[in-house]
Protein backbone atom coordinates (compact mmCIF):
# COMPACT_ATOMS: atom_id res chain seq x y z
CA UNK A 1 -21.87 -15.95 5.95
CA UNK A 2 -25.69 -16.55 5.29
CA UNK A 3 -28.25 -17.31 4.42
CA UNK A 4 -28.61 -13.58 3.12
CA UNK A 5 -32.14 -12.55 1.83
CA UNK A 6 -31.77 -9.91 -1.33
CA UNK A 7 -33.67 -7.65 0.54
CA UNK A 8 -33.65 -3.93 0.58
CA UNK A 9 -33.71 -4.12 4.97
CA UNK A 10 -30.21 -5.84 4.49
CA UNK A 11 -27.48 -4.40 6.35
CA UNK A 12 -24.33 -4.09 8.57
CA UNK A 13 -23.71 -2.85 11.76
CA UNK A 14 -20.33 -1.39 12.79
CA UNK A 15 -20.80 -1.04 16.56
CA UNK A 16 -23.96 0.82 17.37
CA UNK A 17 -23.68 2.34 13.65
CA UNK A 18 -25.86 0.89 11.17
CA UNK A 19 -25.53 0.96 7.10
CA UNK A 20 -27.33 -0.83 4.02
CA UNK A 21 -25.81 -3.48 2.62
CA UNK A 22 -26.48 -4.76 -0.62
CA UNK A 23 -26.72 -8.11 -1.46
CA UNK A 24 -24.25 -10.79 -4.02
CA UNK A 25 -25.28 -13.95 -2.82
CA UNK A 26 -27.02 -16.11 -0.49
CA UNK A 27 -23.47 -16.07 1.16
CA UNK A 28 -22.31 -12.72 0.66
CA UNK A 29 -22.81 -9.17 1.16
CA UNK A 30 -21.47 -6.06 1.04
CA UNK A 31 -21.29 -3.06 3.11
CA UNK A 32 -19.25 0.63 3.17
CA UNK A 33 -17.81 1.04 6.48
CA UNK A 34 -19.11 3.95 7.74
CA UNK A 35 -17.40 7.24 9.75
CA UNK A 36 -16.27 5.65 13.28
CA UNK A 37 -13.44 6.39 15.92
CA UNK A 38 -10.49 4.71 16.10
CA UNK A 39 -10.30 1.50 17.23
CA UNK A 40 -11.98 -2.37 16.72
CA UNK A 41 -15.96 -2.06 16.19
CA UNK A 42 -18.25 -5.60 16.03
CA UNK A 43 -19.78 -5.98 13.08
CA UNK A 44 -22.71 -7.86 12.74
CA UNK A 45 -25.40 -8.54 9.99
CA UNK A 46 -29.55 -8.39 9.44
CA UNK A 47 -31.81 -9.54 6.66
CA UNK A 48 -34.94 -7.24 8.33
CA UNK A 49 -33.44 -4.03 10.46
CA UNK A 50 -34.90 -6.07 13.06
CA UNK A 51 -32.85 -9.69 13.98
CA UNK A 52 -29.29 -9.86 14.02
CA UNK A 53 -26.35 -12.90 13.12
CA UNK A 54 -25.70 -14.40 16.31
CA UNK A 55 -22.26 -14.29 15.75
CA UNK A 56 -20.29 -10.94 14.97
CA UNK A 57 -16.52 -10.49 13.08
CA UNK A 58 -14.54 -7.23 14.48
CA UNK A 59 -13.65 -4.73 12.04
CA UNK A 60 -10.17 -2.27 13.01
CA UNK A 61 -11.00 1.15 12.27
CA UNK A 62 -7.46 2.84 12.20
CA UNK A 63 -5.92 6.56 12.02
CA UNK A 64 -4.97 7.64 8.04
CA UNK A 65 -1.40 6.39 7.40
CA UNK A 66 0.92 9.42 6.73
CA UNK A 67 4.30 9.00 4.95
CA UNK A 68 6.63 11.14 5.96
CA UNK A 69 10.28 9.91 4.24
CA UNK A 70 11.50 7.28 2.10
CA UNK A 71 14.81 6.07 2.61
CA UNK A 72 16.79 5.42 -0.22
CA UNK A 73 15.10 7.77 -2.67
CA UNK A 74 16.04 6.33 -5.83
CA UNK A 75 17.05 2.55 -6.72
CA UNK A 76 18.56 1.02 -9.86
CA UNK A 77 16.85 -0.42 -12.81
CA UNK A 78 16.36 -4.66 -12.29
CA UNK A 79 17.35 -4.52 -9.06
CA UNK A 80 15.72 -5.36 -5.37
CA UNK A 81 14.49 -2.54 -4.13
CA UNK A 82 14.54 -2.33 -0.01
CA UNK A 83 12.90 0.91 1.51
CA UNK A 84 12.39 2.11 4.69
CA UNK A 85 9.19 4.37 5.11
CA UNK A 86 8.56 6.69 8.10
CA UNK A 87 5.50 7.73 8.98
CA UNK A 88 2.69 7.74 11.25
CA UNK A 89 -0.42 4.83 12.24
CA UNK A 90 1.65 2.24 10.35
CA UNK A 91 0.52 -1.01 11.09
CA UNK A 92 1.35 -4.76 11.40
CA UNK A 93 -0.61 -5.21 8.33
CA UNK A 94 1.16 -2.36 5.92
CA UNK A 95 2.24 -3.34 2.44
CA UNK A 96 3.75 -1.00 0.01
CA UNK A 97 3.04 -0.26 -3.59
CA UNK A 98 4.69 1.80 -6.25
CA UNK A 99 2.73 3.72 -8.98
CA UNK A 100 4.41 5.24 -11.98
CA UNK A 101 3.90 8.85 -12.73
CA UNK A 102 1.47 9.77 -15.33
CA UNK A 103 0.67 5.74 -15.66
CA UNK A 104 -1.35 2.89 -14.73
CA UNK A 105 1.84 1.00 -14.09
CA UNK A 106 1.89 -0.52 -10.01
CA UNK A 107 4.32 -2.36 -8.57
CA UNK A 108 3.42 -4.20 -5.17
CA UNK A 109 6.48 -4.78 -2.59
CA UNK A 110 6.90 -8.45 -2.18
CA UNK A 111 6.73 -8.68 1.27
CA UNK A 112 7.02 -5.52 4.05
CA UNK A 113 8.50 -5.51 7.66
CA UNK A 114 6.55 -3.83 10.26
CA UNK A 115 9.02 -2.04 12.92
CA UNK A 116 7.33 0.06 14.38
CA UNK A 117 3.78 2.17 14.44
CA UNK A 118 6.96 5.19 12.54
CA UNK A 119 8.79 2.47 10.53
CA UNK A 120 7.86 -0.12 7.98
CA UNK A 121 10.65 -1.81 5.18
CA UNK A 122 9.16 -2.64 2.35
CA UNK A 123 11.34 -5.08 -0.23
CA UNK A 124 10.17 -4.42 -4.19
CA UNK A 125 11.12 -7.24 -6.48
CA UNK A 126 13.55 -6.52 -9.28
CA UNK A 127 11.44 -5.00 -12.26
CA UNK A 128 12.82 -3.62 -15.72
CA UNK A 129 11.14 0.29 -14.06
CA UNK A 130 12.60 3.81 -15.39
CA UNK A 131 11.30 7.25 -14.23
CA UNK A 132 9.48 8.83 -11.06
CA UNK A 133 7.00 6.77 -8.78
CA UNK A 134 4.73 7.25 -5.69
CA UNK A 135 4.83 4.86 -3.20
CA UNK A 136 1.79 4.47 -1.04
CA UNK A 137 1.04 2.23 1.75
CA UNK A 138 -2.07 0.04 2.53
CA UNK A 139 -3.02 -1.72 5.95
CA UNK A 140 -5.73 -3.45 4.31
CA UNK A 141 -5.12 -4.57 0.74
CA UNK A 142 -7.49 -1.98 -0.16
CA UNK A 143 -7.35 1.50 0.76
CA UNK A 144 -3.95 3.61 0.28
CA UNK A 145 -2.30 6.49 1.74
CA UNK A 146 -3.11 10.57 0.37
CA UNK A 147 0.45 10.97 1.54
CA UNK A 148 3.38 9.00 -1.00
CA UNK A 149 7.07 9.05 -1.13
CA UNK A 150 9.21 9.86 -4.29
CA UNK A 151 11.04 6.54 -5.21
CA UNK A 152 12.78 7.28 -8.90
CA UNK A 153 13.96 4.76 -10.88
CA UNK A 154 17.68 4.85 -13.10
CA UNK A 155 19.64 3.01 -15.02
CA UNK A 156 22.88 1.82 -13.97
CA UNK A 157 25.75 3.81 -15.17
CA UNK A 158 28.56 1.36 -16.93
CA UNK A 159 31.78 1.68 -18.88
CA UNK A 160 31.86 -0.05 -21.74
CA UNK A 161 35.15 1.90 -23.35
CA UNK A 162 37.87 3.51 -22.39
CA UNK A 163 40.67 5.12 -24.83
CA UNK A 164 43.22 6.07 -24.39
CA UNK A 165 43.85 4.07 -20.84
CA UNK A 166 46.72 6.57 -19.71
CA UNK A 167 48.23 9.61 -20.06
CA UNK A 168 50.89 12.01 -18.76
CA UNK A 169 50.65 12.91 -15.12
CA UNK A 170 49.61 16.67 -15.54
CA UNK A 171 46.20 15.86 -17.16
CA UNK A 172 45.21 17.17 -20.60
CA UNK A 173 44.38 13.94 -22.65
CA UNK A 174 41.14 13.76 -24.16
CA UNK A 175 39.30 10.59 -23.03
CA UNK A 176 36.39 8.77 -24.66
């Protein structure tokens, strides 16, 4: 957008609902959306309180995502992860991301499938991940969900040994 003037009358309109902006460039500004119902609001820009933009972008203000289940609850190390998430006020634009307990570690789902306003699959690429992790949603790249799911992370269980490999029919033998 622009030209901006670093001003301190810049600022944003969300529908009849005005707030400062402050100024980054001579093309961009930026503005905290303020409280507002649900719903699209047009948002347009001033350098003065007084004129503004002759054109206007449309912002979605939308209802707080709630998660309600996660369904598997646990996945294997290294492999592809594939979740479905109930909830509520999902949206076309949900994406998924896992955060490690007690960590800075996040993992973002590759890609998620919107089914329905209660139902979103998220797909999490295969990562070398052990222990317990929240997953949140986000319908905007930016804000996440209160509300997470418990997704835990194992290792696979494998055999490497087994001896003896038989043994009489009314059990007894020690195996290791």
């Amino acid at each position: 957008g622009g030209p901006f003037a670093n001003s301190p009358l810049l600022e944003c309109a969300f529908g009849s609902i005005r707030v400062p902006a402050t100024y980054v460039t001579d093309t961009q500004i930026n503005c905290t959306t303020p409280e507002h119902i649900s719903g699209l609001a047009k948002v347009v820009v001033s350098n003065d309180r007084m004129e503004q933009s002759a054109t206007f972008k449309t912002f979605l203000f939308n209802e707080e995502v709630i998660l309600t289940a996660g369904s598997p609850p646990a996945a294997l190390a290294n492999e592809t992860l594939q979740i479905s998430i109930a909830g509520k006020n999902l949206l076309p634009s949900s994406m998924c991301a896992l955060a490690a307990v007690g960590s800075d570690e996040t993992v973002h789902a590759s890609y998620a499938t919107f089914i329905s306003s209660n139902e979103i699959v998220c797909v999490v690429p295969p990562k070398e991940l052990e222990g317990e992790f929240q997953l949140r949603v986000t319908t905007n790249a930016q804000d996440y969900s209160r509300t997470t799911v418990k997704v835990t992370y194992g290792r696979q269980l494998k055999i490497v040994r087994l001896f003896p490999r038989g043994g009489p029919t009314e059990g007894g033998t020690q195996v290791i």
